[in-house]
N, C-alpha and C. Protein backbone atom coordinates (compact mmCIF):
# COMPACT_ATOMS: atom_id res chain seq x y z
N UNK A 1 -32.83 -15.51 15.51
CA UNK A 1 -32.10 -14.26 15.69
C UNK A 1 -30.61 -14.53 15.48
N UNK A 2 -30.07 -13.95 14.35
CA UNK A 2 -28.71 -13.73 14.53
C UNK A 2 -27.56 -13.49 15.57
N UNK A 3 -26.74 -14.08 16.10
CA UNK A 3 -25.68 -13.84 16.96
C UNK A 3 -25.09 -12.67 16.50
N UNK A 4 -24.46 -11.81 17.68
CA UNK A 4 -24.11 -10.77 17.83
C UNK A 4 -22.29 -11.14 17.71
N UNK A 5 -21.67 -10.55 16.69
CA UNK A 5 -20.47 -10.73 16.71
C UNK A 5 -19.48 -9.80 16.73
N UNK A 6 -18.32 -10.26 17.35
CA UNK A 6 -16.88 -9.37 17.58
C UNK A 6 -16.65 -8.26 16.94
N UNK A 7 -16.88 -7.12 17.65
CA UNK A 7 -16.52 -5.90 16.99
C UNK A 7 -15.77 -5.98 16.34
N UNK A 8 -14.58 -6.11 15.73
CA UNK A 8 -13.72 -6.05 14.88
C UNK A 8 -14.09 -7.10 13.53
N UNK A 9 -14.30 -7.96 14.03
CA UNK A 9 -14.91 -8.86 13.06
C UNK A 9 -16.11 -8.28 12.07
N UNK A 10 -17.11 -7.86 12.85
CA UNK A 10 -18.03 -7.27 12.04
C UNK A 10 -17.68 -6.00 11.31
N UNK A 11 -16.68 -5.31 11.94
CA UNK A 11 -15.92 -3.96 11.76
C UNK A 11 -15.37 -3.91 10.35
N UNK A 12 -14.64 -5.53 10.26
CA UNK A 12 -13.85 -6.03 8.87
C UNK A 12 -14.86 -6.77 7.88
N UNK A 13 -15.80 -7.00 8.35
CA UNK A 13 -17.04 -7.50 7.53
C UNK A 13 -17.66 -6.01 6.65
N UNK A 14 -17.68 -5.39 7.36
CA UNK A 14 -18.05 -4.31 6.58
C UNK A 14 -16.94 -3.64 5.04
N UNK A 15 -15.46 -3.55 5.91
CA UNK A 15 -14.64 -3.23 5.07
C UNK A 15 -14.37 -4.06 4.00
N UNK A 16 -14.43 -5.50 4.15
CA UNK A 16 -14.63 -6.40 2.93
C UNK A 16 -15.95 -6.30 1.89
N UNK A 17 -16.77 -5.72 2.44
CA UNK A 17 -18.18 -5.86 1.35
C UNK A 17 -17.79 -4.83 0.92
N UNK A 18 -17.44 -3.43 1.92
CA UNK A 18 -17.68 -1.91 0.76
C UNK A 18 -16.31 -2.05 -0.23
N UNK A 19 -15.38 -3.20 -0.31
CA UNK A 19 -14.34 -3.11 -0.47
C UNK A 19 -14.48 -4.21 -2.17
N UNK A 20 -15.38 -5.01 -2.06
CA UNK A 20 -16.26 -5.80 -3.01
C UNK A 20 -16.41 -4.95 -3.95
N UNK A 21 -17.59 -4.20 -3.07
CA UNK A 21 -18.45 -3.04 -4.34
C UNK A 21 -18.09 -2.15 -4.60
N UNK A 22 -16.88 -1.55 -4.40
CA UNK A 22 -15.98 -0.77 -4.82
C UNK A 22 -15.61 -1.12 -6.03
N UNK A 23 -14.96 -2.44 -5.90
CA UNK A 23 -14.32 -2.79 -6.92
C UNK A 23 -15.44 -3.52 -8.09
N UNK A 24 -16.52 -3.69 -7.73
CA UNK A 24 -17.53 -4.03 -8.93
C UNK A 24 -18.52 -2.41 -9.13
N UNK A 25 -18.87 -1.81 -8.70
CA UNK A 25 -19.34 -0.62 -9.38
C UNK A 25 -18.59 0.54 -9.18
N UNK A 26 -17.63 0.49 -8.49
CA UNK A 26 -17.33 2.15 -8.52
C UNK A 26 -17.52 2.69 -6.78
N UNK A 27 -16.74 3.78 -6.34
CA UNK A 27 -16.86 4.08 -4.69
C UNK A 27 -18.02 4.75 -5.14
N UNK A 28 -17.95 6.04 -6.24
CA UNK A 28 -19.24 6.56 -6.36
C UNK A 28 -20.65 5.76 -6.29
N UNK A 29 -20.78 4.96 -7.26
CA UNK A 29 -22.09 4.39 -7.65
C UNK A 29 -22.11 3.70 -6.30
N UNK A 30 -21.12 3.60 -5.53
CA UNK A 30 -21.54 2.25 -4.27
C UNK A 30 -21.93 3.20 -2.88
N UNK A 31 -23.25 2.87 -2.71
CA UNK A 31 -23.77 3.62 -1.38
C UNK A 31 -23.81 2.66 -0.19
N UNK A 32 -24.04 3.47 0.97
CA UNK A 32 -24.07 2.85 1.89
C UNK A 32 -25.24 1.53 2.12
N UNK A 33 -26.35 2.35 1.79
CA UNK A 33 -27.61 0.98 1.76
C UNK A 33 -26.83 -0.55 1.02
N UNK A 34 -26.37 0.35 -0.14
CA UNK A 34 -25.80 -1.51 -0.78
C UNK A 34 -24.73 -1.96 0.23
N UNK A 35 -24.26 -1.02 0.69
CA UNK A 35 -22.98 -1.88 1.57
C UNK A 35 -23.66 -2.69 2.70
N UNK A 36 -24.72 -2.40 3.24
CA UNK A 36 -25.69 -2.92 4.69
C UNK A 36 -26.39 -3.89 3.60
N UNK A 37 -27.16 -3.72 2.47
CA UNK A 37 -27.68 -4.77 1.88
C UNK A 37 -26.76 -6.02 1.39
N UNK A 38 -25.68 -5.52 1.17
CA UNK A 38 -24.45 -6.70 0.64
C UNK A 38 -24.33 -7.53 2.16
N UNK A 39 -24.61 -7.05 3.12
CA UNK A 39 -24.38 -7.95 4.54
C UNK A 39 -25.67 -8.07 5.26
N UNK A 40 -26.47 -7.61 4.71
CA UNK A 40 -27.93 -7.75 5.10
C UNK A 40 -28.23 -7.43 6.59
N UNK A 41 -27.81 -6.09 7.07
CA UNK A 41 -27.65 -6.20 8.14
C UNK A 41 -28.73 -4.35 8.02
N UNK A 42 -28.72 -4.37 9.22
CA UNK A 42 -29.36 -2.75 9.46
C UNK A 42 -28.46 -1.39 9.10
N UNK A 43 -29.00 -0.47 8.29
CA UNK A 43 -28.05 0.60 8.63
C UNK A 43 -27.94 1.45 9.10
N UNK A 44 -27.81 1.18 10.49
CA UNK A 44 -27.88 1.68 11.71
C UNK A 44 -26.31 1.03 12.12
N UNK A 45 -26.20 0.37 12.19
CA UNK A 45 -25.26 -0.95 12.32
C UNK A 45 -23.78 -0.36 11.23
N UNK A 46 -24.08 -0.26 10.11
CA UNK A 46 -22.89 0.28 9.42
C UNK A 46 -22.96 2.21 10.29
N UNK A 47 -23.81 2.67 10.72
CA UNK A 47 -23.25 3.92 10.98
C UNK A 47 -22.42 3.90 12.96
N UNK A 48 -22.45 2.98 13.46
CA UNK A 48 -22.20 2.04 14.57
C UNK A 48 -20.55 2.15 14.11
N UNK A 49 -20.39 1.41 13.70
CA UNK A 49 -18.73 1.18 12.83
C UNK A 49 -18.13 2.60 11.83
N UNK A 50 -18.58 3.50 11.48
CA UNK A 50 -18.21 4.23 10.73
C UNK A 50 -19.16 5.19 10.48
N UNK A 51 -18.56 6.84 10.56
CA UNK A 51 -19.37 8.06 10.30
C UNK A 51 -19.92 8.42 8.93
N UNK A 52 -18.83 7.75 7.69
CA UNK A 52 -19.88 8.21 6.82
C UNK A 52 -18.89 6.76 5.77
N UNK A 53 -19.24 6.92 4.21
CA UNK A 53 -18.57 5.83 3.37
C UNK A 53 -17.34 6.42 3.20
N UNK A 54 -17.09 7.68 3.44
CA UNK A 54 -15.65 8.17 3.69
C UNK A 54 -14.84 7.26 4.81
N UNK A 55 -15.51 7.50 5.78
CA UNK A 55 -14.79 6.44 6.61
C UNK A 55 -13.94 4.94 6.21
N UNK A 56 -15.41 4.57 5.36
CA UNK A 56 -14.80 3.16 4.93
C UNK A 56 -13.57 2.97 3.98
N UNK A 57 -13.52 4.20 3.13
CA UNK A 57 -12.49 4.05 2.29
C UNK A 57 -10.93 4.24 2.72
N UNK A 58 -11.21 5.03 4.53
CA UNK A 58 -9.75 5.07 4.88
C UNK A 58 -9.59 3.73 5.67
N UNK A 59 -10.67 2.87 5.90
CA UNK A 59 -10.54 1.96 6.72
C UNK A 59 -9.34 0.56 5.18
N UNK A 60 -10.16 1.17 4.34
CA UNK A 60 -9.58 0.27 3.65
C UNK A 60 -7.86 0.15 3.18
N UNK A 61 -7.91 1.63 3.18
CA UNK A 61 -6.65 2.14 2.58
C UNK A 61 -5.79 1.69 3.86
N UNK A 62 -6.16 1.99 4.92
CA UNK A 62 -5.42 1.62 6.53
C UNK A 62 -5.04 -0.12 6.08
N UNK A 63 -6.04 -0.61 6.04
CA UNK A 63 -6.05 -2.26 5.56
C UNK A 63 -4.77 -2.30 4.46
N UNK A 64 -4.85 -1.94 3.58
CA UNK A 64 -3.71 -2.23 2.20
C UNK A 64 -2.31 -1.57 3.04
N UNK A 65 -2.44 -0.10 3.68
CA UNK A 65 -1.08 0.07 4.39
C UNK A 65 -0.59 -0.61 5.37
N UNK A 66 -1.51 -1.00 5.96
CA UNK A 66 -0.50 -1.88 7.48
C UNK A 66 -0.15 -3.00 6.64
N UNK A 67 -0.75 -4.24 5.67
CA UNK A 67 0.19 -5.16 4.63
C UNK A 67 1.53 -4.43 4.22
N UNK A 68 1.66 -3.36 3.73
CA UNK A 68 2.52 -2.90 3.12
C UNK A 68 3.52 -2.45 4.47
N UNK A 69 3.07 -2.03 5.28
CA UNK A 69 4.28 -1.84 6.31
C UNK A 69 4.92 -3.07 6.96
N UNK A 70 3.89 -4.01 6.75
CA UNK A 70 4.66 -5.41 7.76
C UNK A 70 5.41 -5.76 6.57
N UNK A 71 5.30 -5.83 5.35
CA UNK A 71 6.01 -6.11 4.17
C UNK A 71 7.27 -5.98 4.23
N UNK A 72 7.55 -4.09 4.48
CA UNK A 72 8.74 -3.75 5.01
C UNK A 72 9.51 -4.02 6.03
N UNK A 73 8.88 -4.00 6.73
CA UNK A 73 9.26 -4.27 8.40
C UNK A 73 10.18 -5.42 8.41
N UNK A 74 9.24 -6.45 7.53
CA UNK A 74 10.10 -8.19 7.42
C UNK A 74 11.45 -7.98 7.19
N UNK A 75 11.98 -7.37 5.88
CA UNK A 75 13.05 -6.87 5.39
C UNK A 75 13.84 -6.31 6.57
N UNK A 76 13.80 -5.78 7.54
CA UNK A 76 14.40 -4.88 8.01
C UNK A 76 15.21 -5.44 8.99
N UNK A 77 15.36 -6.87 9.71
CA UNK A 77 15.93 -7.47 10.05
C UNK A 77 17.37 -7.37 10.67
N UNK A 78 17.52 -6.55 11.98
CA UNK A 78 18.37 -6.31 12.27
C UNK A 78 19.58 -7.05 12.45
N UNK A 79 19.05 -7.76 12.32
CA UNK A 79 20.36 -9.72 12.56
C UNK A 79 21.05 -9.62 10.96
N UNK A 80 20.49 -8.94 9.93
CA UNK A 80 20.95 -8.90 8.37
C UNK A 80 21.94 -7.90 8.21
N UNK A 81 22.90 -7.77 7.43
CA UNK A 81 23.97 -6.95 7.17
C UNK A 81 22.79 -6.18 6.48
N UNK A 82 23.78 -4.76 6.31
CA UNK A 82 23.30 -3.74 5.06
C UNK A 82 22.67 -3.89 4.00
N UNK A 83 23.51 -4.77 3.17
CA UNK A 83 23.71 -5.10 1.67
C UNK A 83 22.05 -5.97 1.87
N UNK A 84 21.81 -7.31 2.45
CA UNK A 84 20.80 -7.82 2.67
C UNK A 84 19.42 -7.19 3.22
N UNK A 85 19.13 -6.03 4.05
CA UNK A 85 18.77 -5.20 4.49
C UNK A 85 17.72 -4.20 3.07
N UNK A 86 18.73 -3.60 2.93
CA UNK A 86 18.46 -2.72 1.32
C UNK A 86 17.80 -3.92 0.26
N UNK A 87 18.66 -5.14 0.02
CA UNK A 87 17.93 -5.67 -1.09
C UNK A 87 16.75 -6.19 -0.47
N UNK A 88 16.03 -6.48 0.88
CA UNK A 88 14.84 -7.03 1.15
C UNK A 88 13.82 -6.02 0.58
N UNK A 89 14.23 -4.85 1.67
CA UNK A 89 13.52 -3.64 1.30
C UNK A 89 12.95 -3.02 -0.16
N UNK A 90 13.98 -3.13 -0.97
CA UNK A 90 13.69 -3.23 -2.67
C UNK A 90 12.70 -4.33 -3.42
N UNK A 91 12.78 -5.31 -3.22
CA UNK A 91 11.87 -6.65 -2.89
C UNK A 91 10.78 -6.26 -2.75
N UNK A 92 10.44 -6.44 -1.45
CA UNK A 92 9.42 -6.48 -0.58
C UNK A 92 8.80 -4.90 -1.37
N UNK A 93 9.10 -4.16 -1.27
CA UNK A 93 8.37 -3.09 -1.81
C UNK A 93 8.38 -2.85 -3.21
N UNK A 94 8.77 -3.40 -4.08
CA UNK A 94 8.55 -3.68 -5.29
C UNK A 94 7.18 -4.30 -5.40
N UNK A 95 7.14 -5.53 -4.76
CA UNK A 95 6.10 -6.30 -4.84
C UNK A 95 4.57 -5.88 -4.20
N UNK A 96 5.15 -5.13 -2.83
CA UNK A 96 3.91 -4.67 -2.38
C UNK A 96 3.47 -3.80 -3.09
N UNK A 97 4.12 -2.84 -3.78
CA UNK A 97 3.34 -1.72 -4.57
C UNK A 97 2.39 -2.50 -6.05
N UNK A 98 3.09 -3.47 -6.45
CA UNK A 98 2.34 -4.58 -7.08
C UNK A 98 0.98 -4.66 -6.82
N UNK A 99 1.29 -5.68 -5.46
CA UNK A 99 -0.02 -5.94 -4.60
C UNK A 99 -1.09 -5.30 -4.24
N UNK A 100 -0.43 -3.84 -3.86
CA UNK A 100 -1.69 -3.20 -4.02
C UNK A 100 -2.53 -2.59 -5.20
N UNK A 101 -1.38 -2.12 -6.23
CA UNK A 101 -1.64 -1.65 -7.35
C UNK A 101 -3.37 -2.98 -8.07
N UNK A 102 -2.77 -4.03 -7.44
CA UNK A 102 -3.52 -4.95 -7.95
C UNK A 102 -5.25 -5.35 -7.46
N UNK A 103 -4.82 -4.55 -6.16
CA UNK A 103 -6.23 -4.63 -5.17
C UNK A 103 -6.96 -3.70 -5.54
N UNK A 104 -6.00 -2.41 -6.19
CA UNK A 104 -6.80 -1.26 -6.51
C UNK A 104 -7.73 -0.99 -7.53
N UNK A 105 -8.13 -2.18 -8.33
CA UNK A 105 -7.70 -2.53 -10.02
C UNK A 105 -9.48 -2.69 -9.43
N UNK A 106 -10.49 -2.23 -9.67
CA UNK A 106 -11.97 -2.49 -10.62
C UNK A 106 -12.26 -3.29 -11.77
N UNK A 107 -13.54 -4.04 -11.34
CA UNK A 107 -13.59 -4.94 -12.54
C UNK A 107 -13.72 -4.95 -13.68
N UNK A 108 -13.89 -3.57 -14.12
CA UNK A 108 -13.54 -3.55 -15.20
C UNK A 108 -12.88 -1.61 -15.72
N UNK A 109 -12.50 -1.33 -16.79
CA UNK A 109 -11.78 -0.46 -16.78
C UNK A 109 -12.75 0.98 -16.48
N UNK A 110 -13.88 1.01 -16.21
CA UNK A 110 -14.91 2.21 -16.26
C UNK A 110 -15.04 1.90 -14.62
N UNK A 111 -14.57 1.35 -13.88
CA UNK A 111 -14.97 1.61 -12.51
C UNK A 111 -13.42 2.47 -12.11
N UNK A 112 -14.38 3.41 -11.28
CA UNK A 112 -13.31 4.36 -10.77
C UNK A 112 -12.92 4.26 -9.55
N UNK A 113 -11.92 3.40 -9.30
CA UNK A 113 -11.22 4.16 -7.49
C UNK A 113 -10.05 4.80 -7.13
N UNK A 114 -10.28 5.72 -7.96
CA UNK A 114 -8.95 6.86 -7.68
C UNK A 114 -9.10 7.39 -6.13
N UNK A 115 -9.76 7.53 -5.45
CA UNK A 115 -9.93 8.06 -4.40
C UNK A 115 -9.37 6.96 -3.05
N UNK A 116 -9.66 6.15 -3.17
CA UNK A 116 -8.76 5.07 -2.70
C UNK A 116 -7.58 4.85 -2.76
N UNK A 117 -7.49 4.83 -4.46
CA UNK A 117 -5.96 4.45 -4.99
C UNK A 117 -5.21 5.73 -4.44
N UNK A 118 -5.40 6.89 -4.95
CA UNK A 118 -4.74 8.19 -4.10
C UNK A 118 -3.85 7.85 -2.80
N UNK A 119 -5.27 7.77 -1.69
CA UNK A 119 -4.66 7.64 -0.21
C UNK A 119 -3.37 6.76 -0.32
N UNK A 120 -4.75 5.09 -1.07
CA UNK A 120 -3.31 4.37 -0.26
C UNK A 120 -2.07 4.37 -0.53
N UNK A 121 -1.97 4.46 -1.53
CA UNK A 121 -0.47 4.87 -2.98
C UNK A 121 0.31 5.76 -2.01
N UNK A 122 -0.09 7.22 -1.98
CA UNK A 122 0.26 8.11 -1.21
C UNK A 122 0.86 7.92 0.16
N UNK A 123 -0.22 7.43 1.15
CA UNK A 123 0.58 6.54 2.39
C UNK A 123 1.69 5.97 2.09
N UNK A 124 1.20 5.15 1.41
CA UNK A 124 2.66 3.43 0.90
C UNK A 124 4.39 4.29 0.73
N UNK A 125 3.63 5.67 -0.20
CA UNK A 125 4.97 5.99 -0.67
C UNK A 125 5.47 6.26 0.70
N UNK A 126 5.06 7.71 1.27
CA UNK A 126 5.50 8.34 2.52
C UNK A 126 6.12 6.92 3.07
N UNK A 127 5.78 5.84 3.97
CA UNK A 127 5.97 5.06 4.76
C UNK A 127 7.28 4.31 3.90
N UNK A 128 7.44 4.23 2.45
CA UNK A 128 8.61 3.56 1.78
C UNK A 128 10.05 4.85 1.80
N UNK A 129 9.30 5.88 1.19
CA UNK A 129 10.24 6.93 1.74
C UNK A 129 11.20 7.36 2.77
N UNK A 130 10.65 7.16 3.82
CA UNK A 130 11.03 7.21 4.88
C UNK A 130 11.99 5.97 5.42
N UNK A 131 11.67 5.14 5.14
CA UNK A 131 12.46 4.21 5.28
C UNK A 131 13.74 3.74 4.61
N UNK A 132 13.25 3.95 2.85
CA UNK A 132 14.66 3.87 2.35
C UNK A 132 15.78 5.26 2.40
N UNK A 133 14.93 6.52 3.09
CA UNK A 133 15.80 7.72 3.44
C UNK A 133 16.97 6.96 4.74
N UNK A 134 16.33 6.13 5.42
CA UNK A 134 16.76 5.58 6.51
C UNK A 134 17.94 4.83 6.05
N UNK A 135 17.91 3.79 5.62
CA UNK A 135 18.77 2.36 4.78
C UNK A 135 19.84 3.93 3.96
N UNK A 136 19.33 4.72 3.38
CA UNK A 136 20.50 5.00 2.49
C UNK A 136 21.62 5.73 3.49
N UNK A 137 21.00 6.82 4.83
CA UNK A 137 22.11 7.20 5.64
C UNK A 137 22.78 6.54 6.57
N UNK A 138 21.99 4.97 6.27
CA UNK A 138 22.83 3.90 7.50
C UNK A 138 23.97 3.97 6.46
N UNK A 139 23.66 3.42 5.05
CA UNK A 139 24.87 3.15 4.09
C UNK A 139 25.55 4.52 4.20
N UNK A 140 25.51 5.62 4.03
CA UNK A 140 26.14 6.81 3.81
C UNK A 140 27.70 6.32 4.92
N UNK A 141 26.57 6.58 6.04
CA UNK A 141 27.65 6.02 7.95
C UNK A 141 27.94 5.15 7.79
N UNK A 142 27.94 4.01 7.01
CA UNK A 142 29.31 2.87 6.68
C UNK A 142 30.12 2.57 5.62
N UNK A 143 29.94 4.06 4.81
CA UNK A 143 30.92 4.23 3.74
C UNK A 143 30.33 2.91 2.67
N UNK A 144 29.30 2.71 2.75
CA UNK A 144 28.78 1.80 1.83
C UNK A 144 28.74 2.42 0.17
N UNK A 145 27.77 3.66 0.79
CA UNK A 145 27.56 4.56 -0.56
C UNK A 145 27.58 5.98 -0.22
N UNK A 146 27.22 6.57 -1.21
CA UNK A 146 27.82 8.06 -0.71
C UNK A 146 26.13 8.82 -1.32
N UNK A 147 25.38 8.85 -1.25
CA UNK A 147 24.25 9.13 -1.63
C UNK A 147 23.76 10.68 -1.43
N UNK A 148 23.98 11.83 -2.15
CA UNK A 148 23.85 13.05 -1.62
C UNK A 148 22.54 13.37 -1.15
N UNK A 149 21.62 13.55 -0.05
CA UNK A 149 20.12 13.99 -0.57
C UNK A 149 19.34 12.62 -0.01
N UNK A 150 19.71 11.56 1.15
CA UNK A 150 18.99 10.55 0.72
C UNK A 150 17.62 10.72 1.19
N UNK A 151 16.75 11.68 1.89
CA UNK A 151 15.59 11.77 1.84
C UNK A 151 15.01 11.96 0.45
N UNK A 152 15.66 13.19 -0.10
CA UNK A 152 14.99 13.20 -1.64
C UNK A 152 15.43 11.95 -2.47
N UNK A 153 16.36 11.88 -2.55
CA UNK A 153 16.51 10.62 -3.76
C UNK A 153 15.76 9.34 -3.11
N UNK A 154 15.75 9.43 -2.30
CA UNK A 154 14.59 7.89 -1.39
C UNK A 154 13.48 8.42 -2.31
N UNK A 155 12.51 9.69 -1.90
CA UNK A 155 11.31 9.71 -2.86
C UNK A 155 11.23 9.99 -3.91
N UNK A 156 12.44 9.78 -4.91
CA UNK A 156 12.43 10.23 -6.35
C UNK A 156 12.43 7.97 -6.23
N UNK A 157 13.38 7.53 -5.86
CA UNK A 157 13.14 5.87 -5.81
C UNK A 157 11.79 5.40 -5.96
N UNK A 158 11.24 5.74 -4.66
CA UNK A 158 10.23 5.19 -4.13
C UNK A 158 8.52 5.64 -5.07
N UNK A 159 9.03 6.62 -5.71
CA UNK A 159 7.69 6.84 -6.55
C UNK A 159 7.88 6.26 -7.68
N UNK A 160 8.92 6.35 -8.57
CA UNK A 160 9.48 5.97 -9.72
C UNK A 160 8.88 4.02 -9.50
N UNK A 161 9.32 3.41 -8.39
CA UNK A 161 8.82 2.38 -8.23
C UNK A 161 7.26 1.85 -7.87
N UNK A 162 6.89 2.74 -7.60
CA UNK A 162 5.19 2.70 -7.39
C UNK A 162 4.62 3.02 -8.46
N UNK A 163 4.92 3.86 -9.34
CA UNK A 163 4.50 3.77 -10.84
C UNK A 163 5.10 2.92 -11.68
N UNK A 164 6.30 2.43 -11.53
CA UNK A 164 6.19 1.47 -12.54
C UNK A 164 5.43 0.12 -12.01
N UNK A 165 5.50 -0.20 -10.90
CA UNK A 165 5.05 -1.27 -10.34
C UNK A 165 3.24 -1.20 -10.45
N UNK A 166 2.93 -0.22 -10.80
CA UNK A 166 1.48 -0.32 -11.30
C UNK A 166 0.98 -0.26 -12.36
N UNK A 167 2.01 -0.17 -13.16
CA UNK A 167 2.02 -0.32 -14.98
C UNK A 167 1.68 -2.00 -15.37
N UNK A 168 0.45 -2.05 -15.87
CA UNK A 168 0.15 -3.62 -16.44
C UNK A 168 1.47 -4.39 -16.94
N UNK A 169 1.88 -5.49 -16.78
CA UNK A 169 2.90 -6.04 -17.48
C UNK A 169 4.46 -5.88 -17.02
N UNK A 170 4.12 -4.82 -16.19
CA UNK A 170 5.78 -4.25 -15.87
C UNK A 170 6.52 -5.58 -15.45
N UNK A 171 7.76 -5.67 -15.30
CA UNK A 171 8.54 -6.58 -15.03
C UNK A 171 8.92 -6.20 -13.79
N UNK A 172 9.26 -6.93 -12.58
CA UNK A 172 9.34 -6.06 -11.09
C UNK A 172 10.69 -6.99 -11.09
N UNK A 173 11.36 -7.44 -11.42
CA UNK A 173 12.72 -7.98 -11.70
C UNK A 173 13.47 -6.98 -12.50
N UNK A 174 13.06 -6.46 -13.63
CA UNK A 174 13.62 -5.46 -14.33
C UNK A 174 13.74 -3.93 -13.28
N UNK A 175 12.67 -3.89 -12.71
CA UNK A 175 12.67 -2.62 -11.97
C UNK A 175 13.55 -2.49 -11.13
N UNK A 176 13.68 -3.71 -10.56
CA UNK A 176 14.48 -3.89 -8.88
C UNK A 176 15.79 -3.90 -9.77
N UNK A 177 16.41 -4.24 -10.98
CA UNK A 177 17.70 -3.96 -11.63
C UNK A 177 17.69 -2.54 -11.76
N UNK A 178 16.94 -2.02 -11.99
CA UNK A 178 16.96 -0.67 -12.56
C UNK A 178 17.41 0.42 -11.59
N UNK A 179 16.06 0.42 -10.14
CA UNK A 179 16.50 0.87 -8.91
C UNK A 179 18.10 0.28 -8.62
N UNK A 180 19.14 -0.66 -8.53
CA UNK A 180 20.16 -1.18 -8.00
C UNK A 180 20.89 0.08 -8.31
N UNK A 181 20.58 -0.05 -9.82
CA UNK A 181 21.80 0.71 -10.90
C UNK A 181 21.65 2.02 -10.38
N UNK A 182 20.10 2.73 -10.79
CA UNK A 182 20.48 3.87 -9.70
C UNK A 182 21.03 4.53 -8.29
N UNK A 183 21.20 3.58 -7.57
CA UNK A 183 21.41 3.35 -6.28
C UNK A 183 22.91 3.56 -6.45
N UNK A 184 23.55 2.19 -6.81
CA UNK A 184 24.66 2.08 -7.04
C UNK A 184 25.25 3.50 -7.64
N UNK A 185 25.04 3.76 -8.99
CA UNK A 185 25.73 5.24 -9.73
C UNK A 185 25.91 6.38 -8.67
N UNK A 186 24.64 6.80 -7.94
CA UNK A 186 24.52 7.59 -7.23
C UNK A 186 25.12 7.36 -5.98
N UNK A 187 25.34 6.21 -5.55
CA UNK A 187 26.08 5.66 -4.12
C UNK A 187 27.97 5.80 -4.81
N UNK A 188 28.33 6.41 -5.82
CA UNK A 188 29.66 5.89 -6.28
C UNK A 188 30.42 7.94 -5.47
């Protein structure tokens, strides 16, 4: 008989397999039976952990956003001046939108997880938004930059960088120049 293991553990056992066959057939083509057969477990047991495969896909998207918020968070470093502050933040979320862009990616180009990609993209932005709305009216209040709008121009940034950062090939060095320059012009 199998040992009975740590709710959370088994919780994330699940989100790693439906998170597998996602990315090898598709959320559609991937049902719940394969997700309990990929862990060979009862499915009774996956409905225990989660109400339906909807569930699983926000469990996942939750998974890719909390990476992406500690991402930020690191950056945010209150012991750091401004200037250091903003460029972590640009960084760090350059790359995470990368990272996930990259998790989101099916094995091959006919598997579909837009429904995934949606949420988590969507989250990532809101949660980057918000934050660089933040960083730009700290700069505004120390005469750093003069930024009219920085909630909106944060999410005109912050998407502009999540699409390019999910473009095959993109350069995320080029981008993070690109964002500066806008920053800067608009901070003058």
């Amino acid at each position: 008989m199998k040992e009975p293991k740590d709710t959370e553990v088994r919780r994330s056992e699940f989100v790693e397999a439906a998170e597998k066959l996602f990315r090898e057939n598709g959320i559609v083509d991937t049902t719940v039976n394969s997700i309990v057969r990929e862990l060979d477990v009862a499915k009774g047991l996956f409905y225990y952990y989660f109400k339906s495969k909807d569930d699983v896909i926000d469990a996942i998207s939750e998974k890719y956003n909390k990476d992406f918020r500690q991402a930020i968070q690191r950056s945010l470093d209150p012991a750091n001046d401004f200037d250091e502050r903003l460029n972590g933040f640009l960084e760090n979320t350059i790359t995470s939108f990368r990272t996930m862009w990259d998790n989101l990616q099916g094995k091959n180009d006919t598997i579909d997880l837009t429904i995934l990609s949606s949420r988590s993209v969507e989250e990532a932005k809101q949660t980057a938004s918000e934050t660089l709305s933040k960083l730009l009216k700290e700069g505004n209040e120390l005469n750093k930059m003069s930024v009219p709008n920085p909630e909106y121009f944060a999410k005109l940034i912050v998407s502009g960088i999540a699409d390019l950062a999910g473009q095959a090939g993109s350069d995320l060095k080029e981008i993070k120049t690109m964002i500066e320059e806008l920053i800067g012009k608009a901070g003058k």
